[in-house]
N, C-alpha and C. Protein backbone atom coordinates (compact mmCIF):
# COMPACT_ATOMS: atom_id res chain seq x y z
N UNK A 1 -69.94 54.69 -9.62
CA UNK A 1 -68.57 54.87 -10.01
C UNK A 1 -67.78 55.37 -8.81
N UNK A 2 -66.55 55.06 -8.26
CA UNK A 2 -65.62 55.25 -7.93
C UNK A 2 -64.92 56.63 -8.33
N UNK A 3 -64.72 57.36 -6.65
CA UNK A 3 -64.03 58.53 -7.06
C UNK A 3 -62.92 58.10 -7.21
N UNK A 4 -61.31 58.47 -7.82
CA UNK A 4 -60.05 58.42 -7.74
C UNK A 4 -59.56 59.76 -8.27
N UNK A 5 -58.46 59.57 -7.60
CA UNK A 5 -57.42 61.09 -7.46
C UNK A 5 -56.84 60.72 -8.63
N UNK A 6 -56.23 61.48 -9.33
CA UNK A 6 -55.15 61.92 -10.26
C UNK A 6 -54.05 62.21 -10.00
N UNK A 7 -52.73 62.30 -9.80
CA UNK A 7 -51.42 62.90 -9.89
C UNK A 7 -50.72 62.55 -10.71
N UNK A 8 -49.80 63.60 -11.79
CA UNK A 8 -48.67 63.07 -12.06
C UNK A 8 -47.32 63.81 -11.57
N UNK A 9 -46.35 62.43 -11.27
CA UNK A 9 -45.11 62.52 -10.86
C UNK A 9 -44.46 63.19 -12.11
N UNK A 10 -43.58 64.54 -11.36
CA UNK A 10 -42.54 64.66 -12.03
C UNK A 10 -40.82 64.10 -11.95
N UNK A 11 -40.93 63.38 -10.80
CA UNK A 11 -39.45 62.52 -10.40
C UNK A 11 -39.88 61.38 -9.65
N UNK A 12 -38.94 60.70 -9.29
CA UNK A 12 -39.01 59.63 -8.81
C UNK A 12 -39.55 59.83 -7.22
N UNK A 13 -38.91 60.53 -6.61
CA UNK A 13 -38.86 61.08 -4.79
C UNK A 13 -40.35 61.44 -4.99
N UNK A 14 -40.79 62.49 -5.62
CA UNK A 14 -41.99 62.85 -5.81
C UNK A 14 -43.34 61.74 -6.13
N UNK A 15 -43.22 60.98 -7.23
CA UNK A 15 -43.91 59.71 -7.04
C UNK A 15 -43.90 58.89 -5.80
N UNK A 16 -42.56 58.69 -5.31
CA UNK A 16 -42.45 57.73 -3.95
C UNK A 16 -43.52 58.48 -2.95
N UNK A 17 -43.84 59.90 -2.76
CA UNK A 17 -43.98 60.66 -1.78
C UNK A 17 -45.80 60.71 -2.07
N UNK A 18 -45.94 60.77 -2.93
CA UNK A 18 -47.59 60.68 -3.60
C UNK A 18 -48.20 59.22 -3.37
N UNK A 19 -47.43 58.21 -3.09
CA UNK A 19 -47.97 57.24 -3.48
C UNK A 19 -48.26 56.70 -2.19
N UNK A 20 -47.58 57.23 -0.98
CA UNK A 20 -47.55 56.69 0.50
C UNK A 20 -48.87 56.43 1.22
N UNK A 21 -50.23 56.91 0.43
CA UNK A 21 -51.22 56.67 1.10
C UNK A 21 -51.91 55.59 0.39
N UNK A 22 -52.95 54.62 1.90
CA UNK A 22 -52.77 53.30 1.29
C UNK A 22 -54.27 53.32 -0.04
N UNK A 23 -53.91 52.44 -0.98
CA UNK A 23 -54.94 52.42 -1.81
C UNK A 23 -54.42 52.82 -3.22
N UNK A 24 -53.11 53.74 -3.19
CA UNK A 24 -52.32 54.20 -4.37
C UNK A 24 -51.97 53.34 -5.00
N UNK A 25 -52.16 53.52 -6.02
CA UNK A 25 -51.44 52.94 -7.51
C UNK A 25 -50.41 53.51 -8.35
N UNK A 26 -49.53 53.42 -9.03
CA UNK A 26 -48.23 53.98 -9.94
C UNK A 26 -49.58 52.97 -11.61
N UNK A 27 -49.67 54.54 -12.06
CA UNK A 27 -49.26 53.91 -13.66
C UNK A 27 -48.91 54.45 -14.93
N UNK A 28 -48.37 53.43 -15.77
CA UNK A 28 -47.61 53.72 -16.50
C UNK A 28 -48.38 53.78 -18.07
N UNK A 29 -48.37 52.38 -18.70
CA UNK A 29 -49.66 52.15 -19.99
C UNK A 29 -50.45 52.04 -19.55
N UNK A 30 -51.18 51.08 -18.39
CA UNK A 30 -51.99 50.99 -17.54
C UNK A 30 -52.58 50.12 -18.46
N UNK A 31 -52.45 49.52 -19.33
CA UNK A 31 -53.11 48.25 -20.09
C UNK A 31 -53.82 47.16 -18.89
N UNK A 32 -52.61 46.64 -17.72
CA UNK A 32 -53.54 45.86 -16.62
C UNK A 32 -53.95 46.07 -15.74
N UNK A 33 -53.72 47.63 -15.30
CA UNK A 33 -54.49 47.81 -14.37
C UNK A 33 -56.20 48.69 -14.99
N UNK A 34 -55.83 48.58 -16.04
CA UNK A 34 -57.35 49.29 -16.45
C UNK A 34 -58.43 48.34 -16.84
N UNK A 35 -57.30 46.75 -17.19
CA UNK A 35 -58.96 46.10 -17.14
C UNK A 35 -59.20 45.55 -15.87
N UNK A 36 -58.09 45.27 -14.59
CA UNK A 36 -58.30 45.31 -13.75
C UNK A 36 -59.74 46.16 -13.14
N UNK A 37 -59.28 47.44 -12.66
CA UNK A 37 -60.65 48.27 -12.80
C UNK A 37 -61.68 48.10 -12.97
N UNK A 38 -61.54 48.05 -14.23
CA UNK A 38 -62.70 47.76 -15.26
C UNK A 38 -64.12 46.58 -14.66
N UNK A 39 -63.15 45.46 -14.27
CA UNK A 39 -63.63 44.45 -14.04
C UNK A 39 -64.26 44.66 -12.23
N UNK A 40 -64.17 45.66 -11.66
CA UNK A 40 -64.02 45.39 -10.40
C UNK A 40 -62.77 44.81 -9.53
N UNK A 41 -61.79 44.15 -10.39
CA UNK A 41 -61.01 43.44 -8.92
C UNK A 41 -60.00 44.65 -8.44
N UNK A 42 -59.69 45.26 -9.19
CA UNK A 42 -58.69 46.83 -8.16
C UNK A 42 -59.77 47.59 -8.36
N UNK A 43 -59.78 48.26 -7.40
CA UNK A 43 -60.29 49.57 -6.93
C UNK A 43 -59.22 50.98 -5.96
N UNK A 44 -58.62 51.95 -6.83
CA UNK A 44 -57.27 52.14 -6.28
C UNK A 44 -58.17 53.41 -5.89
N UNK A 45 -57.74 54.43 -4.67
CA UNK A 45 -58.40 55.66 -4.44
C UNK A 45 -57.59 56.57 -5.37
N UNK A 46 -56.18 56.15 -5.73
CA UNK A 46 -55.53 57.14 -6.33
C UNK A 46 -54.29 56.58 -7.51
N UNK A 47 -54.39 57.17 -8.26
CA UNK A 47 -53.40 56.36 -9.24
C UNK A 47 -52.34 57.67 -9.54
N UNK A 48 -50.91 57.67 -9.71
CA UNK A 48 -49.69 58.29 -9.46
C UNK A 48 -49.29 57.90 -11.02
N UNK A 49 -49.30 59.15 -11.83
CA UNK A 49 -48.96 58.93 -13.47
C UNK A 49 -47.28 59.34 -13.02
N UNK A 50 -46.98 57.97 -13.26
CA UNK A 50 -45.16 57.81 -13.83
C UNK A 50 -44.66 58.15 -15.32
N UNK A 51 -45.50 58.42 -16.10
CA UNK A 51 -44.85 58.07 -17.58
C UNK A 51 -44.24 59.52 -17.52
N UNK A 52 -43.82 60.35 -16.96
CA UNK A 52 -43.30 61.75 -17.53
C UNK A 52 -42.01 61.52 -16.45
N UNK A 53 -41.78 60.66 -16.15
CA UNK A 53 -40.32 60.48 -15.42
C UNK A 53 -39.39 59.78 -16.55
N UNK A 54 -38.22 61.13 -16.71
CA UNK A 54 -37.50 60.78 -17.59
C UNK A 54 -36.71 59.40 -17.13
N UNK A 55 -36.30 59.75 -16.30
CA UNK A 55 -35.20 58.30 -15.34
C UNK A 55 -35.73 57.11 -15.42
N UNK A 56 -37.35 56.94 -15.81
CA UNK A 56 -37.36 55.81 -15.89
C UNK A 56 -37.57 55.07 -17.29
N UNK A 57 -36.86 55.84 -18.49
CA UNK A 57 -37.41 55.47 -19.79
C UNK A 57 -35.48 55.38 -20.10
N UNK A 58 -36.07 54.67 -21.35
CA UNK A 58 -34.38 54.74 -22.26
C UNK A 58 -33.98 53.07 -22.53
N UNK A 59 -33.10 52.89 -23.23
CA UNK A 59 -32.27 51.26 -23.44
C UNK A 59 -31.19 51.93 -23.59
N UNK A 60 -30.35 51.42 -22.51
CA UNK A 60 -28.94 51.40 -22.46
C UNK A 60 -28.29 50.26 -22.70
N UNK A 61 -27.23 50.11 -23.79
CA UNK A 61 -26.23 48.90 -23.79
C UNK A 61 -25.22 49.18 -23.08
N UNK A 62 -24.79 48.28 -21.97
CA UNK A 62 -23.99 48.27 -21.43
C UNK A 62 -22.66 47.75 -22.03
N UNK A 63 -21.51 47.95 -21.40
CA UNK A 63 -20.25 48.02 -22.21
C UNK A 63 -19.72 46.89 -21.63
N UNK A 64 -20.27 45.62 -20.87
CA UNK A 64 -20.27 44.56 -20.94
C UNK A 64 -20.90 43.76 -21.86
N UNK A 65 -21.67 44.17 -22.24
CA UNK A 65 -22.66 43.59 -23.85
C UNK A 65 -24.60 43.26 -22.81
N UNK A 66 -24.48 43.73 -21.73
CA UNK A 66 -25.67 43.31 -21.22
C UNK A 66 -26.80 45.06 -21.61
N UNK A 67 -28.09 44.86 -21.22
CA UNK A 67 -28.83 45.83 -21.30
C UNK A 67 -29.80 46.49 -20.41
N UNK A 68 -29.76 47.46 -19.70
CA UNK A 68 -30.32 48.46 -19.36
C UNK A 68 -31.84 49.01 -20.04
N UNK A 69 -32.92 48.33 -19.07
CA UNK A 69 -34.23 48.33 -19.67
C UNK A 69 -35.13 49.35 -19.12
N UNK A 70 -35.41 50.43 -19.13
CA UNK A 70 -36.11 52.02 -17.97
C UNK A 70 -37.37 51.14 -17.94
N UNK A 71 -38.05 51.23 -16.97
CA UNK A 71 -39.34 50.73 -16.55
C UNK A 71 -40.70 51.26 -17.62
N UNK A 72 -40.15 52.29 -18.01
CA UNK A 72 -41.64 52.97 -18.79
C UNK A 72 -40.98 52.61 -20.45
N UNK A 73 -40.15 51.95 -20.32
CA UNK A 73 -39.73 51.97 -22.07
C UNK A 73 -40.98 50.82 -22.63
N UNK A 74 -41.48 51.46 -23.83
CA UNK A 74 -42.64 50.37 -24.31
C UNK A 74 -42.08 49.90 -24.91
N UNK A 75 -43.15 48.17 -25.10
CA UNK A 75 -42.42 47.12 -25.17
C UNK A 75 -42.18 47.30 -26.67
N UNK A 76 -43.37 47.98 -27.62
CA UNK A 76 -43.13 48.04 -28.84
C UNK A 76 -41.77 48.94 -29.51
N UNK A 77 -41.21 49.92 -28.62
CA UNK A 77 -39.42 50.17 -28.26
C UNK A 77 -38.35 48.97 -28.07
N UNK A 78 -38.63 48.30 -27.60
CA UNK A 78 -37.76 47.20 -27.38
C UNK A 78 -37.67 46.21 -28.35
N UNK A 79 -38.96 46.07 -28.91
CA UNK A 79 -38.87 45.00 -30.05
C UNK A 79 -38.17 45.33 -30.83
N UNK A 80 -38.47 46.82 -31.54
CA UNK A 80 -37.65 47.00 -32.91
C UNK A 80 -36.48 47.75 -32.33
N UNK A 81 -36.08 47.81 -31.12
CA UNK A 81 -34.58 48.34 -30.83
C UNK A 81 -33.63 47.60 -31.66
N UNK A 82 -32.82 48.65 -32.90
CA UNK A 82 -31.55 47.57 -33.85
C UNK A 82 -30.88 46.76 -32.64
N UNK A 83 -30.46 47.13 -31.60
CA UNK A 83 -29.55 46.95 -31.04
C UNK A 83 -29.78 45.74 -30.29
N UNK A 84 -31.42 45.65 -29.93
CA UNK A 84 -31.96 44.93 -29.10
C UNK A 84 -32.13 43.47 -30.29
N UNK A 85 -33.00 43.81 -31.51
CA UNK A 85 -33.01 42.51 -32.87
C UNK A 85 -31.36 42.39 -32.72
N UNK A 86 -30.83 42.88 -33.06
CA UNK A 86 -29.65 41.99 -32.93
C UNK A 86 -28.63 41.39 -32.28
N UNK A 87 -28.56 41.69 -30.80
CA UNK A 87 -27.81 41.03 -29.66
C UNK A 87 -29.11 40.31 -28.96
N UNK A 88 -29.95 40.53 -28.84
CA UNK A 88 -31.17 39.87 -28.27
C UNK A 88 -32.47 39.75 -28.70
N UNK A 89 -32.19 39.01 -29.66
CA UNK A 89 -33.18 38.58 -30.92
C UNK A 89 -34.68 37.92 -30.20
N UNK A 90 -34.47 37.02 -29.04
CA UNK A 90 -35.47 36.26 -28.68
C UNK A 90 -36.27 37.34 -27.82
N UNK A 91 -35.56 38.34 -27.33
CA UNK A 91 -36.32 39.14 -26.51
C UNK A 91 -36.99 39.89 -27.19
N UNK A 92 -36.21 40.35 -28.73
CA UNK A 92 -37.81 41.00 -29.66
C UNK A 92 -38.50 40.26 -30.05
N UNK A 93 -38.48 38.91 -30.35
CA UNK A 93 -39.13 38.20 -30.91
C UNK A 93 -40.54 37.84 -30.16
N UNK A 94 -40.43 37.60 -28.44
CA UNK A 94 -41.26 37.23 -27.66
C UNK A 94 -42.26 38.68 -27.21
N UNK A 95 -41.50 39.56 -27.58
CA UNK A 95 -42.44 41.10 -27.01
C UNK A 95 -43.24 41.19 -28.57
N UNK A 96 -42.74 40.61 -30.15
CA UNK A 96 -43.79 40.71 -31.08
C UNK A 96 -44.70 39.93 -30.82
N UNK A 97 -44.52 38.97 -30.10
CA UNK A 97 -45.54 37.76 -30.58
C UNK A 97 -46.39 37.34 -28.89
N UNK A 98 -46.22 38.13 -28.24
CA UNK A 98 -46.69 38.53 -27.02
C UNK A 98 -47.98 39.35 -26.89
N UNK A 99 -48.47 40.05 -27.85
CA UNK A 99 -49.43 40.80 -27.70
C UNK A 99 -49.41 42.05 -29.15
N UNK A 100 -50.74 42.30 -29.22
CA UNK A 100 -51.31 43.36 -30.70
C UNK A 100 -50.56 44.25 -30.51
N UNK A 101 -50.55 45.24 -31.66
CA UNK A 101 -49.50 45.97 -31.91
C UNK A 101 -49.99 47.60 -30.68
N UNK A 102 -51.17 47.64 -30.94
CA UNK A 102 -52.03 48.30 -29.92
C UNK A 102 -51.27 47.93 -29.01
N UNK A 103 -51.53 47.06 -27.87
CA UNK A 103 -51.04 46.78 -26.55
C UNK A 103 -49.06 47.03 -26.29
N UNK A 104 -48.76 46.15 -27.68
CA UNK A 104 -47.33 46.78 -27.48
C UNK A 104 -46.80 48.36 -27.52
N UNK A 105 -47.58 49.23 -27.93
CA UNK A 105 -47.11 50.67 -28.10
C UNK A 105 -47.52 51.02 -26.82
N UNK A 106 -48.23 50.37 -26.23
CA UNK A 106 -48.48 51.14 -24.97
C UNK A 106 -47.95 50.50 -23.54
N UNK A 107 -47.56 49.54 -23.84
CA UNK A 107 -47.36 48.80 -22.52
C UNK A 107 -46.44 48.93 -22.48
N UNK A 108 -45.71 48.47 -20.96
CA UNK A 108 -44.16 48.98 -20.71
C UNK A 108 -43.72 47.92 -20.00
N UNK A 109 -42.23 48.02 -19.94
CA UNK A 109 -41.51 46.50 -19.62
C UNK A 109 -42.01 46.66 -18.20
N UNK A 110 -42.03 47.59 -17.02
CA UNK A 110 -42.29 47.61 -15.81
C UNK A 110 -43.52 47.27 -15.62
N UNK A 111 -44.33 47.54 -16.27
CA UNK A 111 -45.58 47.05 -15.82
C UNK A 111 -45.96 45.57 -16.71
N UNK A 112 -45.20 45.43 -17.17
CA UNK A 112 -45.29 43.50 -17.92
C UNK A 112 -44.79 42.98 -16.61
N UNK A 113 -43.77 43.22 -16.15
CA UNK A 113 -43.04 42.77 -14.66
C UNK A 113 -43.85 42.57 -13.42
N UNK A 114 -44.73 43.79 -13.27
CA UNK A 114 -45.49 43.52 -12.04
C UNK A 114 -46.88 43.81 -12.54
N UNK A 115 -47.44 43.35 -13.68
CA UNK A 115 -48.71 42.56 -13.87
C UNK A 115 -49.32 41.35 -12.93
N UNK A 116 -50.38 41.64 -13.13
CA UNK A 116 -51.09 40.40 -12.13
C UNK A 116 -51.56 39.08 -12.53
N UNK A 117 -51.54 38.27 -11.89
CA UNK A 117 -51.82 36.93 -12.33
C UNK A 117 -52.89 36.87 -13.39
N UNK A 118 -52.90 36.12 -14.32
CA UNK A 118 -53.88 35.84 -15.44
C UNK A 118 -54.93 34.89 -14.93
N UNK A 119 -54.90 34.56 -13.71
CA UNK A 119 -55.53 33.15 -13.16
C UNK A 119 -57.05 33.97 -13.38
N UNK A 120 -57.75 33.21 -14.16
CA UNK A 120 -59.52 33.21 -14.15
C UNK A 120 -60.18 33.40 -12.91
N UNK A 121 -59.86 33.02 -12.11
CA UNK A 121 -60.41 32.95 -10.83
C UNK A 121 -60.16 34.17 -9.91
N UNK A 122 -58.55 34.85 -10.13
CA UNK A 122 -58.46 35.99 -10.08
C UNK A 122 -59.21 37.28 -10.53
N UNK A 123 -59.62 37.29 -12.37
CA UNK A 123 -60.35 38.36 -12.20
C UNK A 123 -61.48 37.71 -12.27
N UNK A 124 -62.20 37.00 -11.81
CA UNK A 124 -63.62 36.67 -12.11
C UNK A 124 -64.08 36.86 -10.41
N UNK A 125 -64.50 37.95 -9.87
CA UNK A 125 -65.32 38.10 -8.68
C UNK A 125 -66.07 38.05 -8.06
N UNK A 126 -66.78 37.19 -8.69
CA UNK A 126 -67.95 36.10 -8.45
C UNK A 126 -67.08 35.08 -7.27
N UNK A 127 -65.90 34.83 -7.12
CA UNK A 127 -65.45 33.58 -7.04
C UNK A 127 -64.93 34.53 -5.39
N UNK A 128 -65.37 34.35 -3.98
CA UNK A 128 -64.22 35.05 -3.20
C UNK A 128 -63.51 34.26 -2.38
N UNK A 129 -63.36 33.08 -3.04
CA UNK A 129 -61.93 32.57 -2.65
C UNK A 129 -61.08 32.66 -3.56
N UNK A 130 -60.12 33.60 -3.06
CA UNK A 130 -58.91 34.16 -4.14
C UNK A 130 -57.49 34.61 -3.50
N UNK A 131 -56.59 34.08 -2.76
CA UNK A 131 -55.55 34.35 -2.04
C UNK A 131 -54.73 35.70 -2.44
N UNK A 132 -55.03 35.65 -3.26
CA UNK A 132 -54.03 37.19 -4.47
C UNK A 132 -55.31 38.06 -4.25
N UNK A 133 -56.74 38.56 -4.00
CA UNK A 133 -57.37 39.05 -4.48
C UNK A 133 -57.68 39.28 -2.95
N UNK A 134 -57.70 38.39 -2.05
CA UNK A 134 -58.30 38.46 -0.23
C UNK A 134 -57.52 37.23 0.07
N UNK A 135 -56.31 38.00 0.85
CA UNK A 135 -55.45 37.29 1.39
C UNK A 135 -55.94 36.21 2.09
N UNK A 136 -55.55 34.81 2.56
CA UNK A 136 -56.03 34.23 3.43
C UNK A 136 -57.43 33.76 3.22
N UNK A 137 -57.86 34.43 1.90
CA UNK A 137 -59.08 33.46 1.64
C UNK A 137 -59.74 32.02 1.23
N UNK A 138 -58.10 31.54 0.45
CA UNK A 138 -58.03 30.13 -0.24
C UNK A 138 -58.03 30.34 -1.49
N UNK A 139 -58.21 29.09 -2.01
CA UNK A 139 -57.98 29.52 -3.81
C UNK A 139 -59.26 28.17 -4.47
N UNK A 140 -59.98 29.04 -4.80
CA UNK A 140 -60.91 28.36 -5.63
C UNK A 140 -60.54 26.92 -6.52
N UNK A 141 -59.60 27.39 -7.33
CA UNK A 141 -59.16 26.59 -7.83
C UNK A 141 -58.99 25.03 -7.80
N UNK A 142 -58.62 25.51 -6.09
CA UNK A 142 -57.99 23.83 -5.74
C UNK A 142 -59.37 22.76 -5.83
N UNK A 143 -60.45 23.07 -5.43
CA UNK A 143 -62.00 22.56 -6.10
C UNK A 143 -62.72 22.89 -7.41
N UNK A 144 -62.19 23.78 -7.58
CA UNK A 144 -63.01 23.99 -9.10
C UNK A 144 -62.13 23.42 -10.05
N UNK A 145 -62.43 24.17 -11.35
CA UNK A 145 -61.83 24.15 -12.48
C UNK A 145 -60.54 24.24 -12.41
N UNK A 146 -59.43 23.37 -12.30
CA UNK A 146 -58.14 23.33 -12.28
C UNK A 146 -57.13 23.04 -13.64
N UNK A 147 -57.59 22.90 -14.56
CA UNK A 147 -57.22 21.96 -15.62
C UNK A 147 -55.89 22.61 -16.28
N UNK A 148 -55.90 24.37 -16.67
CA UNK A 148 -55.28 24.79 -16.91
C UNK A 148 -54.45 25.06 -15.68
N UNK A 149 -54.08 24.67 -14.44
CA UNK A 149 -53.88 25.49 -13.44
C UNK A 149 -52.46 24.39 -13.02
N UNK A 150 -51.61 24.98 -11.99
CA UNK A 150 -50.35 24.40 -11.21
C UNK A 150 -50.47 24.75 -9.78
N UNK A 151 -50.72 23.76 -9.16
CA UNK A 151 -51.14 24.51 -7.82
C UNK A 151 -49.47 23.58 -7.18
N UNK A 152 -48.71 24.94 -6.80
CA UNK A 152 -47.80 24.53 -5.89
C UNK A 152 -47.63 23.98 -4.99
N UNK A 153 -46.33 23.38 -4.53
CA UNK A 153 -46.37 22.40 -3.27
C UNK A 153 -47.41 21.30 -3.14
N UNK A 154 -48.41 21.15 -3.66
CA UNK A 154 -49.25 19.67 -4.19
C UNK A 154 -49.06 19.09 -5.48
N UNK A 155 -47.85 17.82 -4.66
CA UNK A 155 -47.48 16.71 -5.94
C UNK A 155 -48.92 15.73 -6.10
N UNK A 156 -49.27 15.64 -7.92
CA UNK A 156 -50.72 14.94 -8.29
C UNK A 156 -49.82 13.68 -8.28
N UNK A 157 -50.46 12.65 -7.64
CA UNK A 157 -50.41 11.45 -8.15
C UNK A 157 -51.06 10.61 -9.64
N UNK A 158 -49.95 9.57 -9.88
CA UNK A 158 -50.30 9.38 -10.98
C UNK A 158 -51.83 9.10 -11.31
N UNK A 159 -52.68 8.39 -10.37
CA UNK A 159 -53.97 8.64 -10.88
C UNK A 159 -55.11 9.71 -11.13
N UNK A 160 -54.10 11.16 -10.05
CA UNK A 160 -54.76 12.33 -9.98
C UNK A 160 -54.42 12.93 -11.47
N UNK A 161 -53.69 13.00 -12.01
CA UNK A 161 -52.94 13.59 -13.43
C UNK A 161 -53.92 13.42 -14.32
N UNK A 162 -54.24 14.57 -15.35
CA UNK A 162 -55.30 14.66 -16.46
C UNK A 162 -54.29 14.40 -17.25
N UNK A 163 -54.36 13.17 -18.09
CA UNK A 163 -53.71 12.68 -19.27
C UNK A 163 -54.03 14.11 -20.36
N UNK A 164 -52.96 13.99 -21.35
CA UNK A 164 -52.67 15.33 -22.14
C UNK A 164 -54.31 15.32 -23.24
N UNK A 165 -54.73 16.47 -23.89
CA UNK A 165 -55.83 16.03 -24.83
C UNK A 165 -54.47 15.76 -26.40
């Protein structure tokens, strides 16, 4: 097992200032970075608890009709925000039907934002060609199992294209 440090931030400056050494992590629900972990593909020396920073929680409606989302507000807050079901119906609708009710009480719009790729090949570490995982390594993908996959900047020709099932 892996040693890691503990801190929690009480402000923002203070988190920024904790987090400067390399290997740090910020978290919040920590829903992806814990199966991250879990799995082997992060290994952080230190993880920086944000959730007790007031500044970064709350839904503000703005008095243009737009909304003000705090990074630690969970998503299961946002769904049933009245304010949010009813000027922005699709945005509760997609945070219900996005994930268990479990995961929504705990997860937070900031860390839905800078979650990590879902790509298989990403957390599966068996695999170490992984450009997101070891920069400059390549991406498995482009030889393996691609089926579910979009590999950018390579247009398939029509005979390369997997007809739909």
């Amino acid at each position: 097992m892996d040693a890691i440090s503990y801190q929690r931030a009480p402000d923002i400056g203070a988190a920024l200032s904790m987090a400067s050494q390399p290997g740090t992590m910020f978290i919040g629900g920590g829903t992806n970075l814990l199966d991250l972990m879990k799995g082997g593909v992060m290994r952080p020396v230190k993880l920086v608890d944000i959730t007790h920073i007031d500044a970064l929680n709350g839904i503000t409606a703005l008095p243009d009709g737009g909304l003000r989302l705090g990074a630690l507000v969970r998503n299961s807050d946002v769904a049933n925000h009245a304010w949010v079901r009813e000027r922005y119906p699709l945005l509760s609708q997609a945070l219900l039907a996005g994930a268990s009710a479990q995961l929504r009480n705990i997860a937070t719009v900031g860390g839905n934002l800078m979650q990590r790729t879902r790509c298989p090949y990403f957390y599966d570490t068996a695999f170490p060609q992984y450009n997101k995982r070891a920069p400059g390594s390549g991406c498995a993908a482009i030889e393996g199992n691609n089926r579910m996959h979009a590999i950018l900047g390579r247009a398939a020709s029509a005979s390369q294209r997997i007809p739909p099932t």
